[in-house]
N, C-alpha and C. Protein backbone atom coordinates (compact mmCIF):
# COMPACT_ATOMS: atom_id res chain seq x y z
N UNK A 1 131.75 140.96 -15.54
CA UNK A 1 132.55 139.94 -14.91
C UNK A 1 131.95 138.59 -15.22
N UNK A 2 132.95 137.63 -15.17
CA UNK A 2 132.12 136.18 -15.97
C UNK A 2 131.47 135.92 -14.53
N UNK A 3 131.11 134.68 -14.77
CA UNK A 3 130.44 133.99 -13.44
C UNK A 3 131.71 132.61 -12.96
N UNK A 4 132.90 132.67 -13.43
CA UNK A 4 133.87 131.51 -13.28
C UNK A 4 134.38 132.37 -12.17
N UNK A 5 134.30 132.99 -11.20
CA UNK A 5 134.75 134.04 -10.32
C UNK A 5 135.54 133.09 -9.68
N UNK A 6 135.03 131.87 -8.93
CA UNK A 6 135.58 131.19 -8.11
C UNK A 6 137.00 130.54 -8.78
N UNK A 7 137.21 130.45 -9.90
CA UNK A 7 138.14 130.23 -10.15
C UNK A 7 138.81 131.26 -11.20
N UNK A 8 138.59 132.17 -10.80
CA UNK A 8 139.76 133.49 -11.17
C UNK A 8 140.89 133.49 -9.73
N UNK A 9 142.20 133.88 -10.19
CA UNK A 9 143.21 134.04 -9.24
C UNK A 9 143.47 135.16 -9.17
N UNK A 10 143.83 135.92 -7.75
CA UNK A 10 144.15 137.19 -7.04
C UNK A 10 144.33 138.07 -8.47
N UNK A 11 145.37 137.88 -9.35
CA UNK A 11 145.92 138.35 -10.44
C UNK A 11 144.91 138.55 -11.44
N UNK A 12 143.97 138.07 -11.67
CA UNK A 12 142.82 137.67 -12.72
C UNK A 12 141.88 138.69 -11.67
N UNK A 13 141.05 138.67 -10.58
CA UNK A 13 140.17 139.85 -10.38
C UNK A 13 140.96 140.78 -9.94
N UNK A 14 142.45 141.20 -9.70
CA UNK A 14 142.52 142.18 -9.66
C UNK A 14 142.64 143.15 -10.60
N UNK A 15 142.79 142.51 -11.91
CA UNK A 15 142.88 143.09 -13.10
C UNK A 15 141.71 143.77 -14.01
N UNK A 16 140.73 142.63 -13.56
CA UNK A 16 139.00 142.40 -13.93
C UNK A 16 138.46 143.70 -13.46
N UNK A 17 138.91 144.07 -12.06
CA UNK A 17 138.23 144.75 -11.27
C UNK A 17 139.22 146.59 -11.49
N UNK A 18 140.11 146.36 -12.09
CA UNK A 18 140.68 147.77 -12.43
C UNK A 18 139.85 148.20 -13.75
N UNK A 19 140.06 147.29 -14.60
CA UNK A 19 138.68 147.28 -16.11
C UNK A 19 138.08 148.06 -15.59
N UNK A 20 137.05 147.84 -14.71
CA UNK A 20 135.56 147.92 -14.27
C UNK A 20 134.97 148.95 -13.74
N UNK A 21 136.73 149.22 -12.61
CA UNK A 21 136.61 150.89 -11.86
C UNK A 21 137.21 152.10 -13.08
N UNK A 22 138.11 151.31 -14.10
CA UNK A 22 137.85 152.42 -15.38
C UNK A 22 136.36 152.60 -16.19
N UNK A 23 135.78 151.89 -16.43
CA UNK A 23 134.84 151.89 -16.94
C UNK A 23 134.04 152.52 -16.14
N UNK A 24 134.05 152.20 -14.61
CA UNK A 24 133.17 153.38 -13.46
C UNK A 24 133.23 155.11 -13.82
N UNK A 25 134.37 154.84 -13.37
CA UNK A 25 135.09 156.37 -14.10
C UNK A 25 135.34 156.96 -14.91
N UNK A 26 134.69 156.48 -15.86
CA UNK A 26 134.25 157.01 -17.35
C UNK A 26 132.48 156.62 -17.52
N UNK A 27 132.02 156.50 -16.23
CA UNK A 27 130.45 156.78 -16.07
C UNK A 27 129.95 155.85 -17.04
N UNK A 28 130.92 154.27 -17.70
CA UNK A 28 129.88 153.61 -18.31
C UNK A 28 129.14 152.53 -17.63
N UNK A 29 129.78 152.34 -16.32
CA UNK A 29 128.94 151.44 -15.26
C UNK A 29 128.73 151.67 -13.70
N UNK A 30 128.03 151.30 -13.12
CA UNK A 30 127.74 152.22 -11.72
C UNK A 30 128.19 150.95 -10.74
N UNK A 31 128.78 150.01 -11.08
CA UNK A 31 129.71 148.97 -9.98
C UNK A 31 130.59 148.47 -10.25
N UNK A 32 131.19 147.66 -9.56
CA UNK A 32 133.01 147.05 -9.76
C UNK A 32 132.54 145.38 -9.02
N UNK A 33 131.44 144.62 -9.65
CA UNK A 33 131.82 143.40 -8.97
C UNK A 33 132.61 142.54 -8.55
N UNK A 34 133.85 143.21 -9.60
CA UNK A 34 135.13 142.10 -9.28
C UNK A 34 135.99 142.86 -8.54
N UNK A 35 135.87 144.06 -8.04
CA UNK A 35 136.83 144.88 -6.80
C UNK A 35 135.84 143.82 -5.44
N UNK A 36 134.60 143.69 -5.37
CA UNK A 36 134.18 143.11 -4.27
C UNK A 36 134.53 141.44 -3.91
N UNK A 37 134.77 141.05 -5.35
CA UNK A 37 135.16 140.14 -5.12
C UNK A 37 136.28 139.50 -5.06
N UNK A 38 137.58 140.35 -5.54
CA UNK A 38 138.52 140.44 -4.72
C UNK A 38 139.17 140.68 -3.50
N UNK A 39 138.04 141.98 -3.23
CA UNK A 39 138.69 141.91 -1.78
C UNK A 39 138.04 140.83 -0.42
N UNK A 40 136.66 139.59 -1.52
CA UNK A 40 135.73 138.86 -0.84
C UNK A 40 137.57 137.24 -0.42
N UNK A 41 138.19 137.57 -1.86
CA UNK A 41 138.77 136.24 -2.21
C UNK A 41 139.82 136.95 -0.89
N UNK A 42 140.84 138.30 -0.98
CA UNK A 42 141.62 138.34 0.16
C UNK A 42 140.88 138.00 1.87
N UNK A 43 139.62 138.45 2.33
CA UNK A 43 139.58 138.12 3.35
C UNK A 43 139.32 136.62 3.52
N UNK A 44 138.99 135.93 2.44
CA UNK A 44 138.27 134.67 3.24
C UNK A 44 139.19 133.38 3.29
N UNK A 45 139.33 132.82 4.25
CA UNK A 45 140.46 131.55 4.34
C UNK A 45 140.12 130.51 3.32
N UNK A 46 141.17 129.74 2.20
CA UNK A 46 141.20 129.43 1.76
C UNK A 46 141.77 127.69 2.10
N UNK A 47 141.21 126.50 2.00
CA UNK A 47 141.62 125.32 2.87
C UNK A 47 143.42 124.84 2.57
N UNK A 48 143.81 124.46 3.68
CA UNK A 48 145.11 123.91 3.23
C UNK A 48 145.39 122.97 2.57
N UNK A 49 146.45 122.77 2.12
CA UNK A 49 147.13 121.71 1.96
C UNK A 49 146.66 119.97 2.75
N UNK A 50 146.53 119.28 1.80
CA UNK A 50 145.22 117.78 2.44
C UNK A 50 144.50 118.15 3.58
N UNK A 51 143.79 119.76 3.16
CA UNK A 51 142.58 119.65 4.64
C UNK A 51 143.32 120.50 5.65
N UNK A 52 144.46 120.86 5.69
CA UNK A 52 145.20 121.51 6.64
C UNK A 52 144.33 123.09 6.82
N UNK A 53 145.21 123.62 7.87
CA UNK A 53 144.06 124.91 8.41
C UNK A 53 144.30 125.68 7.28
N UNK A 54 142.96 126.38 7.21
CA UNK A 54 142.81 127.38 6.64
C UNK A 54 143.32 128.88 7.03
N UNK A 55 143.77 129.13 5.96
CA UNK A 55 144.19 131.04 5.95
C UNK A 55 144.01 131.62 5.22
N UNK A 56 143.52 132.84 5.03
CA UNK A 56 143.08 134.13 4.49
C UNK A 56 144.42 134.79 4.28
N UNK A 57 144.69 135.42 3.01
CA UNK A 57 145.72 136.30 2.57
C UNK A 57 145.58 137.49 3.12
N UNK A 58 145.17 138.03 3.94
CA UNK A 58 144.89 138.94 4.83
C UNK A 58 145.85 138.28 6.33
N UNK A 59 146.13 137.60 6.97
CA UNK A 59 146.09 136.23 7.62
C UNK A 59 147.72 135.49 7.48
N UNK A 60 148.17 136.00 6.18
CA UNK A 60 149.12 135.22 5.80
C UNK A 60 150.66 136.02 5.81
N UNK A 61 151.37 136.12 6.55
CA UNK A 61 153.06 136.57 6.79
C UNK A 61 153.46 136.73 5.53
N UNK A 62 153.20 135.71 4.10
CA UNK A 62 154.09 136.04 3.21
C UNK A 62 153.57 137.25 2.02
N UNK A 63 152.29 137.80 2.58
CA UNK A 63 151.59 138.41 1.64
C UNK A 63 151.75 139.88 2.29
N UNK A 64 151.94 140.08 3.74
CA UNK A 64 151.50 141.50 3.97
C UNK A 64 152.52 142.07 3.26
N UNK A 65 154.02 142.01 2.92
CA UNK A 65 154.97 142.93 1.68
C UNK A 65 153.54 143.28 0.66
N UNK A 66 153.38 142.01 0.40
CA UNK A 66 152.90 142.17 -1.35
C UNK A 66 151.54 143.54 -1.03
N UNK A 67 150.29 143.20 0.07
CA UNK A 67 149.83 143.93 0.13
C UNK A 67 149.89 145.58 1.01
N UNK A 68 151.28 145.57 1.50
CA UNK A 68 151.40 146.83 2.03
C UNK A 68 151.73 147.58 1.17
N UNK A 69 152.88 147.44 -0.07
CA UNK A 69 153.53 147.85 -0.88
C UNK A 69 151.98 148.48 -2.19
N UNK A 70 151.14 147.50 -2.23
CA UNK A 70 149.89 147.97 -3.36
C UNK A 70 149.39 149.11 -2.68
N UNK A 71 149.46 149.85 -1.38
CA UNK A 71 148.36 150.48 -0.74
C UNK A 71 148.99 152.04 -1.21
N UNK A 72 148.24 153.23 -1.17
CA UNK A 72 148.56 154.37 -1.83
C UNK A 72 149.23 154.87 -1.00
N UNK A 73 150.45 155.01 -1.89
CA UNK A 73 151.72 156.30 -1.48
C UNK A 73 151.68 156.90 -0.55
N UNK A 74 150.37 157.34 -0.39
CA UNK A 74 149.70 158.38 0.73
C UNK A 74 149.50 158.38 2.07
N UNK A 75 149.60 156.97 2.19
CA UNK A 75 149.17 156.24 3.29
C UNK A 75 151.13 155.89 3.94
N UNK A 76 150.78 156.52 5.27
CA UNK A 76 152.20 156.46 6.10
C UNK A 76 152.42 154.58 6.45
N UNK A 77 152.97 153.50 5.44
CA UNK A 77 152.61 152.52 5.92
C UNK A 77 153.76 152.04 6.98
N UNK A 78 154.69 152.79 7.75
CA UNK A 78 155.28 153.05 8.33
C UNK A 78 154.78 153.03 9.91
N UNK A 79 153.75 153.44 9.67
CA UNK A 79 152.94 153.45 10.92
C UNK A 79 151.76 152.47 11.54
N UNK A 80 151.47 151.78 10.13
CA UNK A 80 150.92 150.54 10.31
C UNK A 80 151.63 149.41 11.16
N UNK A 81 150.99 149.27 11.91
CA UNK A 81 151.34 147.96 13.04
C UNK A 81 151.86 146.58 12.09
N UNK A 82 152.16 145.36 12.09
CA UNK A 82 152.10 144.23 11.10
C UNK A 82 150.57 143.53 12.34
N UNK A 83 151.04 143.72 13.64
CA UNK A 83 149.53 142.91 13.90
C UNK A 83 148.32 143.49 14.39
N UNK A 84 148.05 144.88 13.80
CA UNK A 84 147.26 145.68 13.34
C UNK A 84 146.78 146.13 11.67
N UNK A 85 147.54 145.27 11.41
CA UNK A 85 147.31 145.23 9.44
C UNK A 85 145.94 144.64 9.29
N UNK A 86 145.39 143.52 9.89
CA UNK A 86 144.40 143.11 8.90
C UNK A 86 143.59 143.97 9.17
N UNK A 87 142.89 144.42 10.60
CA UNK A 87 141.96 145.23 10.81
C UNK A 87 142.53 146.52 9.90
N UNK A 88 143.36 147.32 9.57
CA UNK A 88 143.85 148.32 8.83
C UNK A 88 143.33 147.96 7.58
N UNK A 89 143.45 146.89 6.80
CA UNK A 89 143.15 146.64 5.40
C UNK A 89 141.96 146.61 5.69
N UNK A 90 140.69 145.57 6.41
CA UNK A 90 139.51 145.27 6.26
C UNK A 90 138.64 147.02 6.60
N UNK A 91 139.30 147.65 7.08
CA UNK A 91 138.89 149.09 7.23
C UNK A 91 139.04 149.91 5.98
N UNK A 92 140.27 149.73 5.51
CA UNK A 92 140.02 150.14 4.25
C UNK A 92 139.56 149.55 2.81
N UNK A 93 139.41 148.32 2.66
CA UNK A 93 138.85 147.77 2.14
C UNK A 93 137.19 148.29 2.04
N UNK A 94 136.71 148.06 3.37
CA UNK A 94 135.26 148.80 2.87
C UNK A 94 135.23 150.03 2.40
N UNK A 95 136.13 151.29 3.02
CA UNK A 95 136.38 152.20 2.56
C UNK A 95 135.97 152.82 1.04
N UNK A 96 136.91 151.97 0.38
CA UNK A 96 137.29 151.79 -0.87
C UNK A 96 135.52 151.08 -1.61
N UNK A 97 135.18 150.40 -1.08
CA UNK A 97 133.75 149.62 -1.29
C UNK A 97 132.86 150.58 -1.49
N UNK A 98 132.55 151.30 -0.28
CA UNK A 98 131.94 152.46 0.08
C UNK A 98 131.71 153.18 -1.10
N UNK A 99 133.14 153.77 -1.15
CA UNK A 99 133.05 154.92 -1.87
C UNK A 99 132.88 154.68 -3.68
N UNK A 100 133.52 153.38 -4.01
CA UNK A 100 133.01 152.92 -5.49
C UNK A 100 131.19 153.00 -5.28
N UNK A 101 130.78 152.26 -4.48
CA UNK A 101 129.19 152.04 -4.50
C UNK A 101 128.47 153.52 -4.67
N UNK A 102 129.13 155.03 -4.00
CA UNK A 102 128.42 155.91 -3.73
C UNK A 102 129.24 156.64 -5.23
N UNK A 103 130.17 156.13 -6.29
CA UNK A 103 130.65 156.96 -7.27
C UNK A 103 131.24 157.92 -7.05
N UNK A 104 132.17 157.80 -5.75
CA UNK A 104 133.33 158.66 -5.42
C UNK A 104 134.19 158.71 -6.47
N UNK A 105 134.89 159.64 -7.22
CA UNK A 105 135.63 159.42 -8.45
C UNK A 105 137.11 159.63 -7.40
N UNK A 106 137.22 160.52 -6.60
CA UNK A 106 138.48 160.02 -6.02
C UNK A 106 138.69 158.30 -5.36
N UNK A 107 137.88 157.67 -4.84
CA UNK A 107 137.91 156.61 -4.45
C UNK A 107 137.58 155.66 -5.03
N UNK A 108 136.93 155.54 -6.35
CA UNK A 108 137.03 154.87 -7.52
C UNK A 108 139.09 154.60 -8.11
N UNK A 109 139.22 156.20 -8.36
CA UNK A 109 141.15 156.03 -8.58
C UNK A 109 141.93 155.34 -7.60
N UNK A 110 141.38 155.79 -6.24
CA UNK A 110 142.62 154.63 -5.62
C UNK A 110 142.19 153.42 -5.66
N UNK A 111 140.87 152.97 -5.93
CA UNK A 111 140.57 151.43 -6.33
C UNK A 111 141.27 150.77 -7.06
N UNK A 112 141.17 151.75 -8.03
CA UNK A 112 141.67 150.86 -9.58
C UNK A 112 143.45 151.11 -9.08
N UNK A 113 143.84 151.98 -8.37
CA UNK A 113 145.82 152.09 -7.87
C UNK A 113 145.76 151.03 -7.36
N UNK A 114 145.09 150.51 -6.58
CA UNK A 114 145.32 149.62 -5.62
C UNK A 114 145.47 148.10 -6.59
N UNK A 115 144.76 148.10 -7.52
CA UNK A 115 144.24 146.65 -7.89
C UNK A 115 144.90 146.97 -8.66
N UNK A 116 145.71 147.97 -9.34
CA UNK A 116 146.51 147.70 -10.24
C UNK A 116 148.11 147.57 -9.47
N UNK A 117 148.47 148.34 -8.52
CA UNK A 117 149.50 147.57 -7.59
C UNK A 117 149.75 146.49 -7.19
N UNK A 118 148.62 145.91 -6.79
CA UNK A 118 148.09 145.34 -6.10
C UNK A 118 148.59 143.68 -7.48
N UNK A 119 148.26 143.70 -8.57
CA UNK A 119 148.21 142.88 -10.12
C UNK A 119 150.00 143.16 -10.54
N UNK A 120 150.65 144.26 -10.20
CA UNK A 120 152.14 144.25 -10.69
C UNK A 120 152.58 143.48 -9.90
N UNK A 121 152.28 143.56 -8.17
CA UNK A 121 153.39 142.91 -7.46
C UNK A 121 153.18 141.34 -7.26
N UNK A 122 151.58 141.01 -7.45
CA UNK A 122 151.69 139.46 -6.98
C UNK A 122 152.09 138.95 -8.79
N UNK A 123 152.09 139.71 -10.10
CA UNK A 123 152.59 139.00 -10.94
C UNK A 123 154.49 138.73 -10.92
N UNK A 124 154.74 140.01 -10.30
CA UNK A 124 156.31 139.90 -10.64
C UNK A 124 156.75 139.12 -9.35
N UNK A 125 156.25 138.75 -8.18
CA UNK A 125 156.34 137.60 -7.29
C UNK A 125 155.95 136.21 -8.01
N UNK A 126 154.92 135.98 -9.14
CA UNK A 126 154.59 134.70 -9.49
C UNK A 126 156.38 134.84 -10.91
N UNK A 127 156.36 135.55 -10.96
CA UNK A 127 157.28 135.15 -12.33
C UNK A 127 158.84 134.78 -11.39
N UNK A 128 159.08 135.86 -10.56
CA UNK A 128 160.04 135.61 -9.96
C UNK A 128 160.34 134.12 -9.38
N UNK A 129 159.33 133.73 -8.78
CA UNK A 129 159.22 132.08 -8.48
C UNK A 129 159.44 130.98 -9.71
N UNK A 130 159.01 131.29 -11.09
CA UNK A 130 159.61 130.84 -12.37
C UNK A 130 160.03 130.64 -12.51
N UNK A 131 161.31 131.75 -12.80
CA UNK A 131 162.76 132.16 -13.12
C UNK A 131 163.53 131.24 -11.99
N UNK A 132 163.25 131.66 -10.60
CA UNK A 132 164.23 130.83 -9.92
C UNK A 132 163.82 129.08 -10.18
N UNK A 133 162.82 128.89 -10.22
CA UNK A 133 162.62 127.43 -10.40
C UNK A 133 163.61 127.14 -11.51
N UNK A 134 163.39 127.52 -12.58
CA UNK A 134 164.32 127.70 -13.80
C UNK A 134 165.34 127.29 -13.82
N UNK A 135 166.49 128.24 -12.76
CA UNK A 135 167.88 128.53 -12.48
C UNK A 135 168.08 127.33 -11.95
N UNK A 136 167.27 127.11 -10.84
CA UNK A 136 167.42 125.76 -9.88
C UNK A 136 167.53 124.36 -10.99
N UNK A 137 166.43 124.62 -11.55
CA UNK A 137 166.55 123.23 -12.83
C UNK A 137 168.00 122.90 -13.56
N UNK A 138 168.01 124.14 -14.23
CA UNK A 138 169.38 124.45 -15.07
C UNK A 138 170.27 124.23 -14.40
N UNK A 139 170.84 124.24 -13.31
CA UNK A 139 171.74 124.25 -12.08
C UNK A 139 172.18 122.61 -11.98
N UNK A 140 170.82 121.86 -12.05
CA UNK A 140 171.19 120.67 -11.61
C UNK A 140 171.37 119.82 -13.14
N UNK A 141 171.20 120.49 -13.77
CA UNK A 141 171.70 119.59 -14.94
C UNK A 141 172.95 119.77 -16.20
N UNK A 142 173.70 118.92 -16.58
CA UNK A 142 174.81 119.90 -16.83
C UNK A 142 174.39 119.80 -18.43
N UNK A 143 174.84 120.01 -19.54
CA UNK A 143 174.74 120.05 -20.84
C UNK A 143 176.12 119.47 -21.53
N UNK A 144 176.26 118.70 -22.52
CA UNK A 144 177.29 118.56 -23.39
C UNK A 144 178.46 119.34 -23.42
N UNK A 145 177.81 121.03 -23.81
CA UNK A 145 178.26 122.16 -24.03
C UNK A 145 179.55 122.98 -22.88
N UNK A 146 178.84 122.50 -21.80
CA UNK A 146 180.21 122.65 -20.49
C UNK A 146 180.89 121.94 -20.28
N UNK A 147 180.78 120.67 -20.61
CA UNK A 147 182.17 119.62 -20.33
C UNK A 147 183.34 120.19 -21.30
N UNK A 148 184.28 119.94 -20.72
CA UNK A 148 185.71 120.32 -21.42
C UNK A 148 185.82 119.07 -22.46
N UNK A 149 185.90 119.32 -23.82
CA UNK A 149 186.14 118.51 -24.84
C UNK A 149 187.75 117.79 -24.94
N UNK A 150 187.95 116.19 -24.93
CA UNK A 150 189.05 115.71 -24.88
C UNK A 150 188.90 115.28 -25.98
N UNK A 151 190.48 115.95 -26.71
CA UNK A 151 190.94 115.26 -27.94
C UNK A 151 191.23 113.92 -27.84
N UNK A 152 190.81 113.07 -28.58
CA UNK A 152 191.44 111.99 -28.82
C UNK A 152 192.81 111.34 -29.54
């Protein structure tokens, strides 16, 4: 993992950190620094907007979809509370810590599920925000090409 950590985005160590738990799991390295430090970047509040309060993506209404949806199949998330989620994630979060540190090879795989769920949905949420910006642009501007042409 580089040392620019602080400025890698959710998308960037969660990707870093699936590498790393493959490489675990093929016994060529015995840690995942960037699984810890992803799940260091989800718990910790990040400052607002000019100084405004801080919140943690753990913390944040528009993220629990993104992170309920990454969590394994397996898991009834049905039964998860929404204001019993963070303690639910920070529980499994170490979990998952745990068991990479001790070379659980089952808990190494749902590491790398997770961070790779976890890397599909906040990318196809960043592109989706794109595209509509896009539409919105295109929307407000008209082109040559749609005006109705008057013969002279």
């Amino acid at each position: 993992m580089s040392d620019d950590v602080e400025f890698m985005t959710p998308a960037d160590l969660s990707m870093e950190a699936a590498l790393e738990l493959e490489e675990a799991k093929q016994g060529l390295r015995s840690d995942a620094p960037s699984l810890t430090a992803l799940f260091e970047f989800l718990r910790t509040p990040v400052p607002g907007f000019s100084g405004g309060p801080s919140v943690s993506m753990l913390n944040d209404m528009r993220a629990y979809p993104l992170l309920r949806d990454s969590l394994d199949k397996r898991i009834d998330r049905k039964k998860i509370d929404y204001t019993k989620f963070e303690e639910f994630l920070m529980n499994y979060f170490c979990s998952l810590e745990e068991g990479v540190k001790s070379l659980d090879r089952k808990k190494i795989e749902e590491a790398k599920h997770f961070c790779l769920a976890f890397n599909t949905r906040i990318l196809a949420r960043q592109m989706s925000e794109v595209y509509g910006r896009r539409e919105r642009s295109d929307a407000r501007t008209v082109s040559d090409d749609s005006l109705p042409q008057l013969e002279a």
